[in-house]
Protein backbone atom coordinates (compact mmCIF):
# COMPACT_ATOMS: atom_id res chain seq x y z
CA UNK A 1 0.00 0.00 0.00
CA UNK A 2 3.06 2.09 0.60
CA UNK A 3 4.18 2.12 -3.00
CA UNK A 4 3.26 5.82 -3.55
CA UNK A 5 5.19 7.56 -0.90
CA UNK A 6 7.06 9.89 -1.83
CA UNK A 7 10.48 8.59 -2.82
CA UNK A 8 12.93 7.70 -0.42
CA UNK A 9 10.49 8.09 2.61
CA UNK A 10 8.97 5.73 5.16
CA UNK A 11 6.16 6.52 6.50
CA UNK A 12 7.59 7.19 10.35
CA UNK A 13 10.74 8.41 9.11
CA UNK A 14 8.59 11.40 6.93
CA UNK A 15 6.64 12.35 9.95
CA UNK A 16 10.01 12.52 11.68
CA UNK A 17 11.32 14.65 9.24
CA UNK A 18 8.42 17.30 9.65
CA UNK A 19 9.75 17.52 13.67
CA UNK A 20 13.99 -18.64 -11.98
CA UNK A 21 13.97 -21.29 -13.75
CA UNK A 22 10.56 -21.23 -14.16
CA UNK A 23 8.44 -24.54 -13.59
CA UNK A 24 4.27 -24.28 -14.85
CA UNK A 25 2.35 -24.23 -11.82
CA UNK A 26 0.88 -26.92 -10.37
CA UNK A 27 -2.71 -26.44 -10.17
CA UNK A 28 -3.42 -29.70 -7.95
CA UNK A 29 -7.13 -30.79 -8.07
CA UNK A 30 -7.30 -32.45 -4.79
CA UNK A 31 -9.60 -35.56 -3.75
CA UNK A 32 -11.76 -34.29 -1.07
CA UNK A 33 -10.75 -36.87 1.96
CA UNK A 34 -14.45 -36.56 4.13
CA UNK A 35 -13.23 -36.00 7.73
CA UNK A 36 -9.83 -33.95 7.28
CA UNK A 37 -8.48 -31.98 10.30
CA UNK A 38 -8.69 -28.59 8.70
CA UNK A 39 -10.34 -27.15 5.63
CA UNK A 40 -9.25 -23.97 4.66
CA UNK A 41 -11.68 -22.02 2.58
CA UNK A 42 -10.20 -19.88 -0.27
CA UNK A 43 -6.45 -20.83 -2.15
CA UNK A 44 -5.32 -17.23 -2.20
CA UNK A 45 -1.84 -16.35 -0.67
CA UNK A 46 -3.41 -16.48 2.55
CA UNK A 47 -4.82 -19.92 2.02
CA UNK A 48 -2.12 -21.28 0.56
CA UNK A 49 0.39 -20.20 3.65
CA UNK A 50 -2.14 -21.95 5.76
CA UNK A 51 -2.97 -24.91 4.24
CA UNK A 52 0.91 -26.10 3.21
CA UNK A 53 1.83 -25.01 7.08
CA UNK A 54 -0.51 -27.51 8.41
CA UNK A 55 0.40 -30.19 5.94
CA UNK A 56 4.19 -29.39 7.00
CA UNK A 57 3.20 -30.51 10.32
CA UNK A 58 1.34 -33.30 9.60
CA UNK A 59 -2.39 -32.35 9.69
CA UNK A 60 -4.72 -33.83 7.14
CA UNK A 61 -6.20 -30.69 5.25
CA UNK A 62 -8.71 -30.13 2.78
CA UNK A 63 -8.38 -26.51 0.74
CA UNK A 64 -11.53 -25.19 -1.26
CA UNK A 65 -11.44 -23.01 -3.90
CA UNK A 66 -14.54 -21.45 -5.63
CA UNK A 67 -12.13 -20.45 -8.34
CA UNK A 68 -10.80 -22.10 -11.34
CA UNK A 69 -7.44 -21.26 -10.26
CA UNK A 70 -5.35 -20.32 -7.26
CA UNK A 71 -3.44 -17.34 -5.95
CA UNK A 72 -7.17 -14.87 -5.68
CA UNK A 73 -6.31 -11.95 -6.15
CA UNK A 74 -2.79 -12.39 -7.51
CA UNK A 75 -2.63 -13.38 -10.51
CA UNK A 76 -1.25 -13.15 -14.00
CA UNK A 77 -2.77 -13.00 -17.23
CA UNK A 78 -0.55 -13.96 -20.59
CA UNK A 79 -3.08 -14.52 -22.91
CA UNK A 80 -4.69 -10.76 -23.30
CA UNK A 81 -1.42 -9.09 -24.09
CA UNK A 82 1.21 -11.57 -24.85
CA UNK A 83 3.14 -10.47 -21.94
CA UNK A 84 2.68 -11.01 -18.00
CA UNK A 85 -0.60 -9.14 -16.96
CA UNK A 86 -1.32 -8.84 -13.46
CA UNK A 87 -4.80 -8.22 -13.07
CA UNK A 88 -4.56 -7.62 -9.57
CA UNK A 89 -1.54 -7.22 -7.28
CA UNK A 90 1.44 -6.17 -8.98
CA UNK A 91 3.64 -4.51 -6.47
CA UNK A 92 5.83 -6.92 -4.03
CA UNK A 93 5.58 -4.44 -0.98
CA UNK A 94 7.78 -4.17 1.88
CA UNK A 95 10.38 -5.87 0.27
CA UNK A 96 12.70 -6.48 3.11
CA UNK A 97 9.88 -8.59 5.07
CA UNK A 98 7.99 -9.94 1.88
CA UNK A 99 9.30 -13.65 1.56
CA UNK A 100 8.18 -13.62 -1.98
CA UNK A 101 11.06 -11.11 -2.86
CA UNK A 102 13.09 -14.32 -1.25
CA UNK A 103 11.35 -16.95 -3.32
CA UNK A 104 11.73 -15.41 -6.30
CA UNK A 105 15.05 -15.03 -6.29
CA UNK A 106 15.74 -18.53 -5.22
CA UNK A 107 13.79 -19.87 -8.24
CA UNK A 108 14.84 -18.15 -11.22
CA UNK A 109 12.52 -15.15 -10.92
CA UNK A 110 13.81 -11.68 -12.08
CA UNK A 111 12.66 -9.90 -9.19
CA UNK A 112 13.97 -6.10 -8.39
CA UNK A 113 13.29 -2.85 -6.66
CA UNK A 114 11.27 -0.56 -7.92
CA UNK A 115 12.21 2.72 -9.59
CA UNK A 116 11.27 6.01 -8.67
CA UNK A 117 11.09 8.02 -11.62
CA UNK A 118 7.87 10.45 -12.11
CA UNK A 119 6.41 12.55 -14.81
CA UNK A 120 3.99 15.33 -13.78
CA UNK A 121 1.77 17.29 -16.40
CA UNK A 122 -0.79 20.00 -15.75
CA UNK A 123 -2.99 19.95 -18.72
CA UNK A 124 -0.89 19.09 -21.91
CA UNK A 125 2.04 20.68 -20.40
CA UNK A 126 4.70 18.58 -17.88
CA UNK A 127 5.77 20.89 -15.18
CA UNK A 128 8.36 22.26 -13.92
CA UNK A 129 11.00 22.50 -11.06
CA UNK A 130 9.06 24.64 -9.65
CA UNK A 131 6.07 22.62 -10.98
CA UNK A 132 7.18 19.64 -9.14
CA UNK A 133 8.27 21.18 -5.94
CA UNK A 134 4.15 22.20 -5.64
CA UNK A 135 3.12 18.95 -6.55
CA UNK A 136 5.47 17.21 -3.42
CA UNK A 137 4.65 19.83 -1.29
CA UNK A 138 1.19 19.38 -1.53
CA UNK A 139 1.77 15.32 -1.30
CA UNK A 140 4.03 16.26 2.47
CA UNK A 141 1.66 17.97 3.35
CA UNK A 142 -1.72 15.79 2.81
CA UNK A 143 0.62 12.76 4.11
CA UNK A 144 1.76 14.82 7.08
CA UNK A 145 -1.13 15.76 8.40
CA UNK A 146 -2.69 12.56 8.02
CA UNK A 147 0.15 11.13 10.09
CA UNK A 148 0.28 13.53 12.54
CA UNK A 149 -3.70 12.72 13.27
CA UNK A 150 -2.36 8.98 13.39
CA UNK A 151 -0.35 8.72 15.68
CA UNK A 152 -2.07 10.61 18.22
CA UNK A 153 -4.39 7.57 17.76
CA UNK A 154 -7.51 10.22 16.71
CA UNK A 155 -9.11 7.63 14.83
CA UNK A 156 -11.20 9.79 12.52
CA UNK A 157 -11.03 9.87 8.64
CA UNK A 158 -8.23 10.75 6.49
CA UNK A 159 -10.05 13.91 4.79
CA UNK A 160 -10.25 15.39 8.28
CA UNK A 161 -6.85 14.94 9.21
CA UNK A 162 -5.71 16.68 5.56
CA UNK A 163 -9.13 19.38 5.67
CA UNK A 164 -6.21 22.05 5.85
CA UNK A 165 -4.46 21.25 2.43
CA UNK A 166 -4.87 23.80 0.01
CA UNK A 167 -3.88 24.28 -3.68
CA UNK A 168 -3.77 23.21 -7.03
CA UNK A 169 -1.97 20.60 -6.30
CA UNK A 170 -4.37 19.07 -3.21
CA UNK A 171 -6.84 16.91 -5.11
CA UNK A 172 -3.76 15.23 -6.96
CA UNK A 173 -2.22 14.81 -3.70
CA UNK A 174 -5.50 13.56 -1.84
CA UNK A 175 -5.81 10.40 -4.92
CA UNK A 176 -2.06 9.56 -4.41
CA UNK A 177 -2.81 8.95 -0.66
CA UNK A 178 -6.39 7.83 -0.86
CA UNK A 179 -7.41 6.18 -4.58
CA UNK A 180 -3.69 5.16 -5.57
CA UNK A 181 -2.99 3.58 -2.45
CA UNK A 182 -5.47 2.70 0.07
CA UNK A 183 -8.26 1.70 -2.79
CA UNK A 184 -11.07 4.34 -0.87
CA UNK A 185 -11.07 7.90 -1.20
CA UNK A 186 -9.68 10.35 1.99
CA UNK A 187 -13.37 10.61 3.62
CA UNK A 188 -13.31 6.48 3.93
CA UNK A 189 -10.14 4.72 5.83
CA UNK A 190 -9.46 5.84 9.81
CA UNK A 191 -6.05 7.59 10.13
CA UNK A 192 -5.22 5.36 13.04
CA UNK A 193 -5.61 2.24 10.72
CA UNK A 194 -3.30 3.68 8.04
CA UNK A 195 -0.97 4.99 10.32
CA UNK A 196 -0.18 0.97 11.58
CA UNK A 197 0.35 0.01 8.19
CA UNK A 198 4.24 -0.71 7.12
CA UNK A 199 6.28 0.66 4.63
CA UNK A 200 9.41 -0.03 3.06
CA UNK A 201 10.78 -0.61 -0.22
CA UNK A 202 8.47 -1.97 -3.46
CA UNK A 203 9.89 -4.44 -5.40
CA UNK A 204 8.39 -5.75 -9.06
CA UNK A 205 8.51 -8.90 -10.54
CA UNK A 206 9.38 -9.28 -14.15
CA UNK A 207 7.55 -12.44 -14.73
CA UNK A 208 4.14 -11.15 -12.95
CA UNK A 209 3.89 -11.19 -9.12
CA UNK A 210 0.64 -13.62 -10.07
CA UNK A 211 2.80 -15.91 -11.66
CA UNK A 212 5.32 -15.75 -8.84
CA UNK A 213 2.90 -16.50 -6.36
CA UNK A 214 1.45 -19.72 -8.39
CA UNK A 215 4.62 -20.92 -8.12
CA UNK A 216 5.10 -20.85 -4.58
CA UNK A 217 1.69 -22.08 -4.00
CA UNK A 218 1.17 -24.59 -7.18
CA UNK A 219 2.51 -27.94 -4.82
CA UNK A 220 -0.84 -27.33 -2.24
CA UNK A 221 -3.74 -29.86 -3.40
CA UNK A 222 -6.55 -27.45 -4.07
CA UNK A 223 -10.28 -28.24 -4.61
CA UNK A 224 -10.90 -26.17 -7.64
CA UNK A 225 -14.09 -24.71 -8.17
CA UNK A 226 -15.83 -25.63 -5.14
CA UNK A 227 -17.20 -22.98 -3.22
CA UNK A 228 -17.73 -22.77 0.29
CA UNK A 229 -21.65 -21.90 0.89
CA UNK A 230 -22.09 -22.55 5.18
CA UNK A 231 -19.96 -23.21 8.42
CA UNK A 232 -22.12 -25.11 10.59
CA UNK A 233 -19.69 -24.71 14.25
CA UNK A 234 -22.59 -25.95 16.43
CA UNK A 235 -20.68 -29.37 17.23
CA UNK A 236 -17.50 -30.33 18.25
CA UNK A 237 -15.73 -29.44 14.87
CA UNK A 238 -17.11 -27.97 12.12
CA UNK A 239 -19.02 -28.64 9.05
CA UNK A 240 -18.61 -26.95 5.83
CA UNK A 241 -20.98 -27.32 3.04
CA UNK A 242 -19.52 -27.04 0.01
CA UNK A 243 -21.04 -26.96 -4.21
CA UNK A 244 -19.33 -31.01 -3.96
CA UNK A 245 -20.96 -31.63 -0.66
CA UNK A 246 -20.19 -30.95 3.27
CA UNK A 247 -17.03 -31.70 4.50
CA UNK A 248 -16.44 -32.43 8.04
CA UNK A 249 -12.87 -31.40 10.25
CA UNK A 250 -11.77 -30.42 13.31
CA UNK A 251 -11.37 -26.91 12.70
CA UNK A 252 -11.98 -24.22 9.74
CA UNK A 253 -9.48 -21.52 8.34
CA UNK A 254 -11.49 -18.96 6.06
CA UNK A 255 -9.57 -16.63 4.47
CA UNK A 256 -11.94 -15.10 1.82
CA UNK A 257 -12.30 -11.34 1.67
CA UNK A 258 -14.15 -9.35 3.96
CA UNK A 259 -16.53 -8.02 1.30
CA UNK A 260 -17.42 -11.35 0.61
CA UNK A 261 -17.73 -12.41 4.23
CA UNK A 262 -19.82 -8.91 4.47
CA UNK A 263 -22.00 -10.11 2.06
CA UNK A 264 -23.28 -13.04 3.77
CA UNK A 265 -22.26 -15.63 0.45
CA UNK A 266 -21.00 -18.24 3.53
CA UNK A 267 -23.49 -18.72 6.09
CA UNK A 268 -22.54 -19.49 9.58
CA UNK A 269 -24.87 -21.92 12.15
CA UNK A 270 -24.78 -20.12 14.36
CA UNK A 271 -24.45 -17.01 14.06
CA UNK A 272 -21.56 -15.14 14.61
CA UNK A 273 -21.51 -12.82 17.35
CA UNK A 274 -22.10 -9.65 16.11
CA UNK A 275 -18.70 -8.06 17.01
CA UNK A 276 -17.59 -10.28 14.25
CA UNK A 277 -20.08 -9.23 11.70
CA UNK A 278 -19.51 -5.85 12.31
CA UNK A 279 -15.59 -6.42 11.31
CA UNK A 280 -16.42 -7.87 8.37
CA UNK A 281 -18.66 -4.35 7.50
CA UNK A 282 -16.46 -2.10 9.31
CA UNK A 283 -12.53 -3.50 7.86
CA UNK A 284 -14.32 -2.79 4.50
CA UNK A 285 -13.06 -3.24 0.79
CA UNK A 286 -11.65 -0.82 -0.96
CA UNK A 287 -11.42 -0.91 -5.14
CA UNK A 288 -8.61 -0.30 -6.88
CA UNK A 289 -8.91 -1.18 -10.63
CA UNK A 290 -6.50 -1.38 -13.79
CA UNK A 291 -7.13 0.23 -17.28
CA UNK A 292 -4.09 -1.59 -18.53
CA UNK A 293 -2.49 -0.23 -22.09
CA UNK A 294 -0.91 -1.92 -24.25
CA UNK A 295 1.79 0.00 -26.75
CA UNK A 296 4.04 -1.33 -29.22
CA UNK A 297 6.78 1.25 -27.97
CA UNK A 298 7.69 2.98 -24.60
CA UNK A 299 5.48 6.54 -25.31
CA UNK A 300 6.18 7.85 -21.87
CA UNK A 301 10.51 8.08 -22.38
CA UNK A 302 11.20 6.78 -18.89
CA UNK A 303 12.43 3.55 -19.47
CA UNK A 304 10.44 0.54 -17.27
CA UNK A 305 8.32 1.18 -14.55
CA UNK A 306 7.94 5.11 -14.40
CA UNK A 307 5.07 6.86 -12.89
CA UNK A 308 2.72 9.16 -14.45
CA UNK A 309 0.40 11.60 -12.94
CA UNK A 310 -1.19 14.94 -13.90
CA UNK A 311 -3.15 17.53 -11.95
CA UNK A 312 -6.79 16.46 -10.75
CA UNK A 313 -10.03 18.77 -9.91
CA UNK A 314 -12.01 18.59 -7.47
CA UNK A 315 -14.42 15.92 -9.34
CA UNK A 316 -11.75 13.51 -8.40
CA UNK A 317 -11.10 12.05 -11.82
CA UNK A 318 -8.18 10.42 -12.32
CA UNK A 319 -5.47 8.31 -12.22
CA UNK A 320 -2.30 7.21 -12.09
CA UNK A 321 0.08 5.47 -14.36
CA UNK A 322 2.43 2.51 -13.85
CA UNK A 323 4.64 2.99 -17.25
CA UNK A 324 6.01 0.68 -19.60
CA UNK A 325 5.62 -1.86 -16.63
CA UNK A 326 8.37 -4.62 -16.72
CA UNK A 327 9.16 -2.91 -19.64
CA UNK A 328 6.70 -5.36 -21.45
CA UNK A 329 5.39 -2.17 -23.27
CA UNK A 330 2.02 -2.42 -20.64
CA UNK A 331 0.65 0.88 -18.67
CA UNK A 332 -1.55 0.33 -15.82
CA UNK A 333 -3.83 3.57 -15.77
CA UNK A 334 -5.50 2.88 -12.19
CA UNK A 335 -7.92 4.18 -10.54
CA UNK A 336 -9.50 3.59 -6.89
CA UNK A 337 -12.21 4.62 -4.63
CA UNK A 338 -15.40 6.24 -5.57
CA UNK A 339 -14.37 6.95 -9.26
CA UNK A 340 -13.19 3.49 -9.42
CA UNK A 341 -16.41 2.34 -8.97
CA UNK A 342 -18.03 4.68 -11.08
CA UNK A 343 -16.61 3.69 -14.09
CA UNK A 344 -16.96 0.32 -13.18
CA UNK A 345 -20.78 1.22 -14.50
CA UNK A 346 -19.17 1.81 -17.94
CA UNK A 347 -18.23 -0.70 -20.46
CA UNK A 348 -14.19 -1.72 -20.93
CA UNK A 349 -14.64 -0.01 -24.44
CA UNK A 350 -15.70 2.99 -22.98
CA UNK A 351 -13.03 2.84 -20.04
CA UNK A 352 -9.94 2.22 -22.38
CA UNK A 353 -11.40 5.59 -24.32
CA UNK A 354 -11.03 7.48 -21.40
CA UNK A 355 -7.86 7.01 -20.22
CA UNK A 356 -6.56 6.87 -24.09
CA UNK A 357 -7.80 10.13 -24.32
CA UNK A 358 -6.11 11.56 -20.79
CA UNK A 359 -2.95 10.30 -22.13
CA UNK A 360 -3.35 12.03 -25.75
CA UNK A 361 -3.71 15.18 -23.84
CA UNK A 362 -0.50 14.82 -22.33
CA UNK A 363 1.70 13.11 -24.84
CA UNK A 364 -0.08 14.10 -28.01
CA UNK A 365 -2.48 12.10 -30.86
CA UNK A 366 0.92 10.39 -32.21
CA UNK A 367 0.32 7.18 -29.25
CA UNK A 368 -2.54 6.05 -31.33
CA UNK A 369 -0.34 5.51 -33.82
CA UNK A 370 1.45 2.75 -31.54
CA UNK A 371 -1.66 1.89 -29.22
CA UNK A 372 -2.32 -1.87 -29.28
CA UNK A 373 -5.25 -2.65 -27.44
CA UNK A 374 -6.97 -2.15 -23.72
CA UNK A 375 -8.16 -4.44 -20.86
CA UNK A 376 -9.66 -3.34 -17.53
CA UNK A 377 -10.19 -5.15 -14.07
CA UNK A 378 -13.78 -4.92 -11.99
CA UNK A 379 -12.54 -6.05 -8.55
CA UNK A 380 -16.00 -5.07 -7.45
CA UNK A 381 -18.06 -6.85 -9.31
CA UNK A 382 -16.02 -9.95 -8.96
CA UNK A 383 -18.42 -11.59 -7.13
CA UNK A 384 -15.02 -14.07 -5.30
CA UNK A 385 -13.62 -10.89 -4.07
CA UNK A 386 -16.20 -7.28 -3.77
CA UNK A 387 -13.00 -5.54 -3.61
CA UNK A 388 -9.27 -5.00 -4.14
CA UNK A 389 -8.32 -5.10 -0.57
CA UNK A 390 -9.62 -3.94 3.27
CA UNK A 391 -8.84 -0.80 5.52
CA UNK A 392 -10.54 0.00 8.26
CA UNK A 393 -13.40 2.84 7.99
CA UNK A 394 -12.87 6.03 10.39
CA UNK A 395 -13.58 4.91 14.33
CA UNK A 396 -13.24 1.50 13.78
CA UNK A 397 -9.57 0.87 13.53
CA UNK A 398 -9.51 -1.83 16.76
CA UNK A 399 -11.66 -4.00 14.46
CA UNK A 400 -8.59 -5.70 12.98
CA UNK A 401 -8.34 -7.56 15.93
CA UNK A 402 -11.88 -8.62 16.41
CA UNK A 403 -11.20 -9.54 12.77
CA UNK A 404 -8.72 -12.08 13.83
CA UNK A 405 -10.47 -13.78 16.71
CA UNK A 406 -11.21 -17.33 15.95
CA UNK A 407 -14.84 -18.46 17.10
CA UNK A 408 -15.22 -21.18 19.87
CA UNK A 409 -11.35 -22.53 18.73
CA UNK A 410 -13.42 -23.86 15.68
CA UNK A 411 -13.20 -21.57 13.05
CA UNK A 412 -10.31 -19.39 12.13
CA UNK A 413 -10.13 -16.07 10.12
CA UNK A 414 -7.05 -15.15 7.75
CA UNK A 415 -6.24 -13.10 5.21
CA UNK A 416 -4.65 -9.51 4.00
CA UNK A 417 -7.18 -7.68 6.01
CA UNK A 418 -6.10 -9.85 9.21
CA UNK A 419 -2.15 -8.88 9.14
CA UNK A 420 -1.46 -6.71 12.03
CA UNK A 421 0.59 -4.23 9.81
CA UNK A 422 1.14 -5.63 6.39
CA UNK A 423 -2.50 -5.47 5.36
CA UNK A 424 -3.28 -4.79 2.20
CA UNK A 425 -0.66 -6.67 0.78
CA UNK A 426 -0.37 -10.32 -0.53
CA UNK A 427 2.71 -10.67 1.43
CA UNK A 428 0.85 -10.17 4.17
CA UNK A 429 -2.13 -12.67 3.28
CA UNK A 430 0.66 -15.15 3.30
CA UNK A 431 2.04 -13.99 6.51
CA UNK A 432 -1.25 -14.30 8.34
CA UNK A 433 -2.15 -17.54 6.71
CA UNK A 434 1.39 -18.83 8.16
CA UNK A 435 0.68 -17.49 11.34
CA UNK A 436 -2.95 -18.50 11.51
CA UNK A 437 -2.16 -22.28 10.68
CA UNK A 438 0.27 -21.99 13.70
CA UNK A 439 -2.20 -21.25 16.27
CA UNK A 440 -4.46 -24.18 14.73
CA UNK A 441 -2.17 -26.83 14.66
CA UNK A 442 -1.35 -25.85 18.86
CA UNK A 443 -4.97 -25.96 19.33
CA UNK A 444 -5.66 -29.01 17.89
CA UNK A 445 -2.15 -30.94 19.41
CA UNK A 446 -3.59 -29.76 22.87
CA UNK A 447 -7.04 -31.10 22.27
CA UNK A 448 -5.25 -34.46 21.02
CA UNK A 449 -2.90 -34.32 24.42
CA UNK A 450 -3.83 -37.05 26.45
């Protein structure tokens, strides 16, 4: 989430400074044994990390997938453009804690730190010094006072922390902390629950972080498309009902989004208490979607991976631009929040137009002449997901904890929303899946003690 701060700046350190050889993936479509140990609902990262932990320490598991394919919400596309596509996450965050950085490397991967190069235009016309100096003062400024407002702990939204940034500049600065990078816009993620997020170094993957994590994940035996539909907890163990019938364990491990646990698709008998509900609603999903471009040379002169952004109204219209990305001649135009969703209303066609015609503005008609062709994501309407990724709204930053509480030692929550600071990030799916499976497996060997 921290990939958009401003170069060469953490997070605590800026509010200091204010005072492979690579093997197809193994796609394992797993016999369903009846009375496993653990099922773990969803093969994303966090599922994955979860369900390979266990089997590491010798629990029968059983992982369910209502997918055709593993990894959720990382994952890489090659047939659209040719050339590695992540639809979803594309940035290895954190890279000095993100043990994919470590995998990747160990298995032939070209994995390697991000750039930071930008381009800023104001209308058709890329600014200057003096230009650009505005532009990052404005950015200081909306981070700053978010961060101050964090770590007093005032747990109140992000647009009231920044309510004092002025400027041409401010809207552009407001989407590079809000739309760009949390998935919501200012008025919609607590300040507190931002300001416990880590940050560190980005790293990209050449091959497509999607492709990286199928990889790691491709030796877990996954139940493809078979989708999870009700927890019954009311026994001893738990049984989970299934599209392939119930299946019966000791203990459950769901790691499916919260906007999908929000939205009631698995049913739980009993209910849940209603703390629990209330962090599925309250550590909500934000939306961050790509218009991805492809172009049969690099129209933006910065070499791979550059950044893109021009000055924003008040309408909040915009977006930013991952250039040349893996320098696979692909620019992810993305956009987040509020207008994310809006033009998830419009059709691809009409999406690709758009941001074609943004970029004409700023470059000039002559990348038509070596325009390709478009795709776009709809991380909303993805009906597995109802979101790119959780923060918590404003006041209700302590629900990441209820969000973590298992239920009568039974069933288990994981997932990117459930990492104590590397939400948001697939790293940190893993992570919690690891960590999740950990506490399982000492339940269960105590309940097996004689």
């Amino acid at each position: 989430m921290d990939r958009f701060l401003r170069p060469g700046l953490g997070r605590r350190g800026f509010l200091a400074g204010l005072g492979a050889t690579l093997a197809a993936p193994r796609f394992l479509r797993a016999q369903v044994p009846a009375n496993p140990d653990v099922v773990v609902i969803g093969a994303g990262a966090a599922g994955l990390g979860a369900a390979g932990t266990l089997m590491e320490r010798g629990f029968e598991v059983v992982s369910v997938e209502a997918a055709g394919r593993i990894g959720g919400r990382a994952h890489t596309d090659m047939a659209t453009f040719g050339v590695p596509f992540d639809t979803g996450a594309h940035w290895l965050h954190i890279g000095a804690r993100n043990p994919f950085v470590a995998h990747g490397r160990e298995h032939g991967f070209d994995v390697y730190r991000a750039p930071d190069n930008y381009r800023v235009f104001d209308g058709g016309r890329e600014v200057d010094d003096d230009g650009m100096d505005a532009f990052w003062n404005a950015w200081d400024a909306t981070y700053g006072a978010i961060g101050v407002q964090g770590d007093r702990g005032n747990d109140i939204s992000a647009a009231e922390a920044a309510a004092g940034v002025e400027g041409p500049w401010a809207a552009t600065a407001a989407f590079g902390v809000g739309p760009w990078s949390m998935g919501k816009d200012l008025e919609d993620f607590s300040v507190v629950d931002w300001w416990s997020g880590a940050d560190g170094a980005d790293w990209y993957c050449r091959e497509g972080f999607g492709a990286l994590v199928a990889h790691w994940g491709g030796g877990v035996p996954v139940s493809l498309d078979t989708e999870a539909t009700r927890i019954d907890w009311s026994g001893d163990g738990v049984a989970v009902e299934t599209g392939r019938g119930a299946i019966r364990a000791r203990a459950a491990i769901v790691t499916v989004s919260t906007g999908v646990l929000a939205s009631g698709a698995i049913g739980f008998t009993p209910a849940l208490p209603a703390g629990k509900r209330e962090s599925f609603e309250k550590v909500s999903m934000g939306l961050y979607n790509h218009i991805a471009l492809q172009f049969s040379e690099d129209v933006f002169g910065m070499g791979p991976d550059g950044y893109l952004l021009f000055r924003m109204g008040d309408d909040r219209e915009g977006f930013g631009v991952l250039t040349n990305a893996g320098g696979h001649g692909l620019a992810y135009c993305d956009v987040g929040g509020s207008w994310a969703r809006e033009l998830e209303r419009e059709t691809p066609e009409a999406r690709i137009d758009y941001a074609m015609g943004e970029l004409r503005a700023m470059l000039g008609s002559g990348i038509d002449g070596v325009f390709v062709k478009g795709a776009v994501t709809s991380w909303g309407r993805d009906p597995l997901t109802l979101g790119s990724y959780a923060s918590a709204e404003p006041g209700a930053s302590a629900m990441r904890s209820v969000l973590r509480e298992p239920v009568g030692d039974r069933v288990f929550f994981a997932g990117e929303a459930c990492h104590r600071d590397m939400w948001a990030t697939v790293a940190g799916a893993r992570l919690s899946g690891e960590e999740t499976a950990r506490v399982v497996a000492g339940v269960l060997d105590r309940a097996s003690a004689p």
